[in-house]
Protein backbone atom coordinates (compact mmCIF):
# COMPACT_ATOMS: atom_id res chain seq x y z
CA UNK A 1 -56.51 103.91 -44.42
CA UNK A 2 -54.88 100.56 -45.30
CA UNK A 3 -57.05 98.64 -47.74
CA UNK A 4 -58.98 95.79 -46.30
CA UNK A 5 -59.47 92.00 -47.82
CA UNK A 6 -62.27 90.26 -47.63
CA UNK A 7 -60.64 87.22 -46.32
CA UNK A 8 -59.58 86.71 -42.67
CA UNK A 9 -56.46 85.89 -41.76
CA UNK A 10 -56.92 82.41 -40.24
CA UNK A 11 -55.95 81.99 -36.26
CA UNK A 12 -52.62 80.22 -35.24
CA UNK A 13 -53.36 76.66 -35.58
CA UNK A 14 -52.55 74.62 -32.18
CA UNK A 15 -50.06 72.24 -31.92
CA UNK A 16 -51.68 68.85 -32.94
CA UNK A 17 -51.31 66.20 -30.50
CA UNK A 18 -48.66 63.50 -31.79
CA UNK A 19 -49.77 60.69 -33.27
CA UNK A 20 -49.85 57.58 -30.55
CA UNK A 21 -46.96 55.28 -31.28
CA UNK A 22 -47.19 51.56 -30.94
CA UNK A 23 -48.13 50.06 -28.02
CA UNK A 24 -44.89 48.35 -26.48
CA UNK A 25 -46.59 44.99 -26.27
CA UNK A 26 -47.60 45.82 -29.99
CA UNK A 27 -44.20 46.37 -30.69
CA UNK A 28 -42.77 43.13 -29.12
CA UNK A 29 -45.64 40.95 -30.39
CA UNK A 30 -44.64 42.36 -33.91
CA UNK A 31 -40.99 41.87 -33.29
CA UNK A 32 -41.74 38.38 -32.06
CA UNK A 33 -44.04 37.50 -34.97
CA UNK A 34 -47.17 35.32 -34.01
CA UNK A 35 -47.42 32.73 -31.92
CA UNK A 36 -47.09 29.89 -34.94
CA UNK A 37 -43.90 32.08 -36.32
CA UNK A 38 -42.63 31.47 -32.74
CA UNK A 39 -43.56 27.95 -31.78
CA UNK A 40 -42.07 27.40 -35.56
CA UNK A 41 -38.25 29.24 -34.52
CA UNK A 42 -38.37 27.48 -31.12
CA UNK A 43 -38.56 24.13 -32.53
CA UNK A 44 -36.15 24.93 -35.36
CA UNK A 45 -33.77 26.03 -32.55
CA UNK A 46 -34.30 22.96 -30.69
CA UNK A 47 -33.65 20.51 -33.61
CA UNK A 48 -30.47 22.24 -34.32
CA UNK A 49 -28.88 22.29 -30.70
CA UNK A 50 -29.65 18.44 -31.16
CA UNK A 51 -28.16 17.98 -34.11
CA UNK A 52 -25.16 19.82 -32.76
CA UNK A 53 -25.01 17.49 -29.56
CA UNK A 54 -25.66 14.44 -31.92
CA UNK A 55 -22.82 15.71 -34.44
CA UNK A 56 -20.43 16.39 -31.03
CA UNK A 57 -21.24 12.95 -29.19
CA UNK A 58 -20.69 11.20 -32.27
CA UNK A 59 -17.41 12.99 -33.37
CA UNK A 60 -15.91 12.27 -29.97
CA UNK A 61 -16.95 8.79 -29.56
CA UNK A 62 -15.12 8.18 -32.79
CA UNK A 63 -11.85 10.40 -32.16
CA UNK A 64 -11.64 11.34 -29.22
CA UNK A 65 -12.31 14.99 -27.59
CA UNK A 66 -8.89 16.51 -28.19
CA UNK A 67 -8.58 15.61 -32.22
CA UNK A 68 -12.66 17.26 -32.62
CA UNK A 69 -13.12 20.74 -33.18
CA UNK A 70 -15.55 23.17 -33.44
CA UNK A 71 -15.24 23.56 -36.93
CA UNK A 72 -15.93 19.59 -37.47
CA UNK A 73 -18.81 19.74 -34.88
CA UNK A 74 -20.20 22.22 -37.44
CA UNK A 75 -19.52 20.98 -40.63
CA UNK A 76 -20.96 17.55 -39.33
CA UNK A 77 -24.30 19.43 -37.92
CA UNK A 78 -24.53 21.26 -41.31
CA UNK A 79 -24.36 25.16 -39.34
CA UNK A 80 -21.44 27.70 -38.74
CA UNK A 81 -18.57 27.65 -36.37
CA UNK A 82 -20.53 31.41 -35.64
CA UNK A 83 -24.15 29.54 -35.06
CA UNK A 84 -22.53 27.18 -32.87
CA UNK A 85 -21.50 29.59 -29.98
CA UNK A 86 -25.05 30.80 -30.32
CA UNK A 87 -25.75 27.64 -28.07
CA UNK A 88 -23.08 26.50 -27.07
CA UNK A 89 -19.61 27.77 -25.37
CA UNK A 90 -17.58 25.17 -26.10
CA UNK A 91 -17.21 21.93 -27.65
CA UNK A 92 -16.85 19.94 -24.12
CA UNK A 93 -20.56 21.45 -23.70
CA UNK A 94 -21.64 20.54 -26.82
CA UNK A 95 -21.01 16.85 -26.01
CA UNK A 96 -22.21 16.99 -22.77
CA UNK A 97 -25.24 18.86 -24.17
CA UNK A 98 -25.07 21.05 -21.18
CA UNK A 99 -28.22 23.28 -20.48
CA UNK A 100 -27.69 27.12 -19.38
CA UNK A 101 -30.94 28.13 -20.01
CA UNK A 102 -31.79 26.41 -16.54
CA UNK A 103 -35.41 26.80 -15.52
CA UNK A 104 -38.00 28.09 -17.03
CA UNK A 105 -39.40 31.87 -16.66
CA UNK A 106 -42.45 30.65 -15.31
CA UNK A 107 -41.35 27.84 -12.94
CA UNK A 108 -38.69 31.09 -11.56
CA UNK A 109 -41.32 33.09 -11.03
CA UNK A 110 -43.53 31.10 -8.88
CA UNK A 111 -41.42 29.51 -6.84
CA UNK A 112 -39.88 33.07 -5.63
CA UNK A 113 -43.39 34.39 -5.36
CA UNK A 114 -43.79 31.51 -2.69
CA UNK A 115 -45.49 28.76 -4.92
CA UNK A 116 -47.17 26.62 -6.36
CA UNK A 117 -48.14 25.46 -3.20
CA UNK A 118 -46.62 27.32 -0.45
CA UNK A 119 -44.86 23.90 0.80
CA UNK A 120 -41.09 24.18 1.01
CA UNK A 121 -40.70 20.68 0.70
CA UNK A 122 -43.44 20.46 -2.72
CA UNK A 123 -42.17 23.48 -4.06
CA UNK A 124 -38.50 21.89 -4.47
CA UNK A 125 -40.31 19.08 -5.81
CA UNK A 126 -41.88 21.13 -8.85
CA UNK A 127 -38.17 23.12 -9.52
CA UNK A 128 -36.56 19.32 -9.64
CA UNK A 129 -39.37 18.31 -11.73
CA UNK A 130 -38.29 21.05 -14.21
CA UNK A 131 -34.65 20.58 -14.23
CA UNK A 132 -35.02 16.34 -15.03
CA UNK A 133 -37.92 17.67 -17.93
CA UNK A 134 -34.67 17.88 -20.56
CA UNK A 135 -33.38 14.59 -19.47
CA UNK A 136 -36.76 12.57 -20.53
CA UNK A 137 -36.86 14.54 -23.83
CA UNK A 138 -33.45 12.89 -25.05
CA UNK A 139 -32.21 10.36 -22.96
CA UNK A 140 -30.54 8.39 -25.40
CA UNK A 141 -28.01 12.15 -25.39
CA UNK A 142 -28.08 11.88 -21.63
CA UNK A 143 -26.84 8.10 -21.45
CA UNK A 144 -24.01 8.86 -24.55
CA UNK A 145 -22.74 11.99 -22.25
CA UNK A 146 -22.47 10.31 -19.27
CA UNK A 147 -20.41 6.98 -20.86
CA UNK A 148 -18.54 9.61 -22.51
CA UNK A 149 -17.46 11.50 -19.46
CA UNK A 150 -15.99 8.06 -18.27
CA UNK A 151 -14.15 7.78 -21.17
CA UNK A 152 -12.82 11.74 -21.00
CA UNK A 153 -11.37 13.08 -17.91
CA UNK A 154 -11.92 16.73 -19.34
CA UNK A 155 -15.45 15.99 -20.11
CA UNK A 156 -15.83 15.28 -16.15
CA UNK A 157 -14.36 18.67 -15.04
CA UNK A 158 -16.24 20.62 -17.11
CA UNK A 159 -19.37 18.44 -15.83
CA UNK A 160 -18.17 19.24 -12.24
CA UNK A 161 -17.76 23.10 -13.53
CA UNK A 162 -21.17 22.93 -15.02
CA UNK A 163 -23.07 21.54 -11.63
CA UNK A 164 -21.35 24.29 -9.55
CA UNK A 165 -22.55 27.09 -11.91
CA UNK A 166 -25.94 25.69 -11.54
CA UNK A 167 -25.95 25.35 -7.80
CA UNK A 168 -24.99 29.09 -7.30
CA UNK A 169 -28.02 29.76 -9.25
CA UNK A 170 -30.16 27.70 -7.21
CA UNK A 171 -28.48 29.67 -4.46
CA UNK A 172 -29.44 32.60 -5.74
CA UNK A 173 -32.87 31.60 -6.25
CA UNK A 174 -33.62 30.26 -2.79
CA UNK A 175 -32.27 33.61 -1.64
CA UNK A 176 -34.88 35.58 -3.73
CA UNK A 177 -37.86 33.46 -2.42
CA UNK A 178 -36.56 33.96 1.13
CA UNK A 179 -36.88 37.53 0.75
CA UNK A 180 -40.36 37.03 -0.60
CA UNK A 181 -41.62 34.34 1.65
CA UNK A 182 -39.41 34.03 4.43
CA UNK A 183 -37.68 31.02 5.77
CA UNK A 184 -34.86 29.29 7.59
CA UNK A 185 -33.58 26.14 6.18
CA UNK A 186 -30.07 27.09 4.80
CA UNK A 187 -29.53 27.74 0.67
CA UNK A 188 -27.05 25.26 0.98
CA UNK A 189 -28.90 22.79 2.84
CA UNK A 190 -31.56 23.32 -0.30
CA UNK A 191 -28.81 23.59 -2.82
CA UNK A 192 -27.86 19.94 -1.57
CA UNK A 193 -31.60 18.31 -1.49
CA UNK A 194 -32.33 19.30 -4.92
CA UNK A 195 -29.13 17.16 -6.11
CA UNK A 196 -30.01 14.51 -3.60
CA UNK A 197 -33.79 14.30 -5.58
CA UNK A 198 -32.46 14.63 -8.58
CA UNK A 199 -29.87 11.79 -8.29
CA UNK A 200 -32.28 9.78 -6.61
CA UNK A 201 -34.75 10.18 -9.34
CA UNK A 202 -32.28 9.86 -12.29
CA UNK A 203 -31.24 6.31 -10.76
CA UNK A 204 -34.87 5.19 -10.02
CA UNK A 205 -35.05 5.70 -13.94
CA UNK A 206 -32.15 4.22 -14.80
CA UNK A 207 -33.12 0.76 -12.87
CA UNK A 208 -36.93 0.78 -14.32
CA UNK A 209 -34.83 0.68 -17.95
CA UNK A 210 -35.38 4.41 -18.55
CA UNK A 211 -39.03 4.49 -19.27
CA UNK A 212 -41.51 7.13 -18.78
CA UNK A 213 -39.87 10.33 -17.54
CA UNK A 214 -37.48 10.99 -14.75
CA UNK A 215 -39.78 13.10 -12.62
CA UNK A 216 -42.59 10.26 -12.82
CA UNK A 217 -39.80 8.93 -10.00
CA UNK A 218 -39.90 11.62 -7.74
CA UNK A 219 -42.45 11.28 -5.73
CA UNK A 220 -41.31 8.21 -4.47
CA UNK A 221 -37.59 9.82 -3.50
CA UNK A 222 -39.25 12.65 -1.32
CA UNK A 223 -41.80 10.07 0.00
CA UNK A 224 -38.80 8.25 1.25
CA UNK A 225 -37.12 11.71 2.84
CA UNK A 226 -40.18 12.60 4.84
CA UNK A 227 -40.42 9.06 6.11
CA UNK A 228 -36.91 9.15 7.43
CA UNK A 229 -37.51 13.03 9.19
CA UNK A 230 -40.87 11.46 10.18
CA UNK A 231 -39.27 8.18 12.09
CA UNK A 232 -36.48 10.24 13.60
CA UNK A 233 -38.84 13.12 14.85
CA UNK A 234 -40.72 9.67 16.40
CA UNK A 235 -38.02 7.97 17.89
């Protein structure tokens, strides 16, 4: 007979369950660092794209587009040639201190979810009212791009190439409230208001010697455009 022990041999363990791993919204919220950490990169990101218009504006204004380069756009804003394509594409852009971050997340999403107020007409008012936001923040840019563009023929194209990319976006978001809320009115039709406010509200601002904030004007330019529906529909 085999000798016995007076221990037991202990039973298979079962597999342990995995620890959990980070939530994903843990994760990103880590990644991200707090809300300060952020608020403190976005503004730090903010002051350098200005200082990288300002540097461009300036540099052009006092040689002309073709003699600046990227290289001097940098030097002059105290960043990297490398740092400068982080926000820009090209020097033309920089002095035009073109936008392609467009609208924000939030005004996206509730416009093709069918708000804020389920109003065609209002809606359009709210997505103009975000595009003109950057032009009251730094007007003084605004004004020095636009008597620049007079002065460069180039800087004009690329403002022309610039609008176009921006209209196929709006394009593309009419299309995706459409398929949310449906509707008739033609993209394009859209496409072509939404220039038509925005142009109507940038002069308004222009002739009451840029105070206040573009958008503070828009009211009165779609005021004006149901009016004219309104007497037509009553004539």
């Amino acid at each position: 007979m085999a000798p016995t022990s007076s221990r037991q041999t202990p039973a298979p363990a079962e597999h342990a369950a995995p620890a959990p791993g980070p939530d994903l919204r843990e994760l990103v919220s880590a990644l991200e660092g707090s809300p300060a950490e952020q608020g403190l990169r976005e503004r730090k990101k903010a002051a350098r794209r200005a200082a990288l218009i300002d540097a461009a504006q300036h540099l052009v204004a006092e040689h002309g587009l073709d003699a600046v380069t990227v290289e001097m756009i940098s030097a002059e804003a105290n960043v990297s040639p490398r740092t400068f394509f982080n926000y820009f594409e090209s020097k033309d852009d920089a002095v035009l201190g073109a936008e392609d971050t467009g609208l924000p997340e939030d005004v996206i999403r509730t416009f093709v979810e069918g708000g804020p107020t389920g109003r065609l007409l209002s809606d359009l008012q709210v997505v103009v009212a975000a595009l003109l936001a950057p032009a009251g923040e730094a007007h003084d840019r605004v004004m020095r791009a636009m008597d620049l563009m007079q002065q460069e023929p180039a800087l004009l194209r690329r403002h022309v190439v610039w609008m176009d990319r921006h209209k196929s976006r709006l394009g593309e978001l009419f299309e995706a409230r459409r398929a949310t809320v449906p509707f008739t009115t033609d993209a394009e039709l859209l496409t072509m208001l939404v220039l038509l406010m925005l142009r109507t509200a940038l002069v308004a601002w222009e002739h009451a010697g840029y105070t206040g904030n573009p958008a503070d004007h828009l009211p009165v330019a779609v005021a004006q455009l149901v009016d004219l529906v309104a007497a037509d529909l009553g004539s």
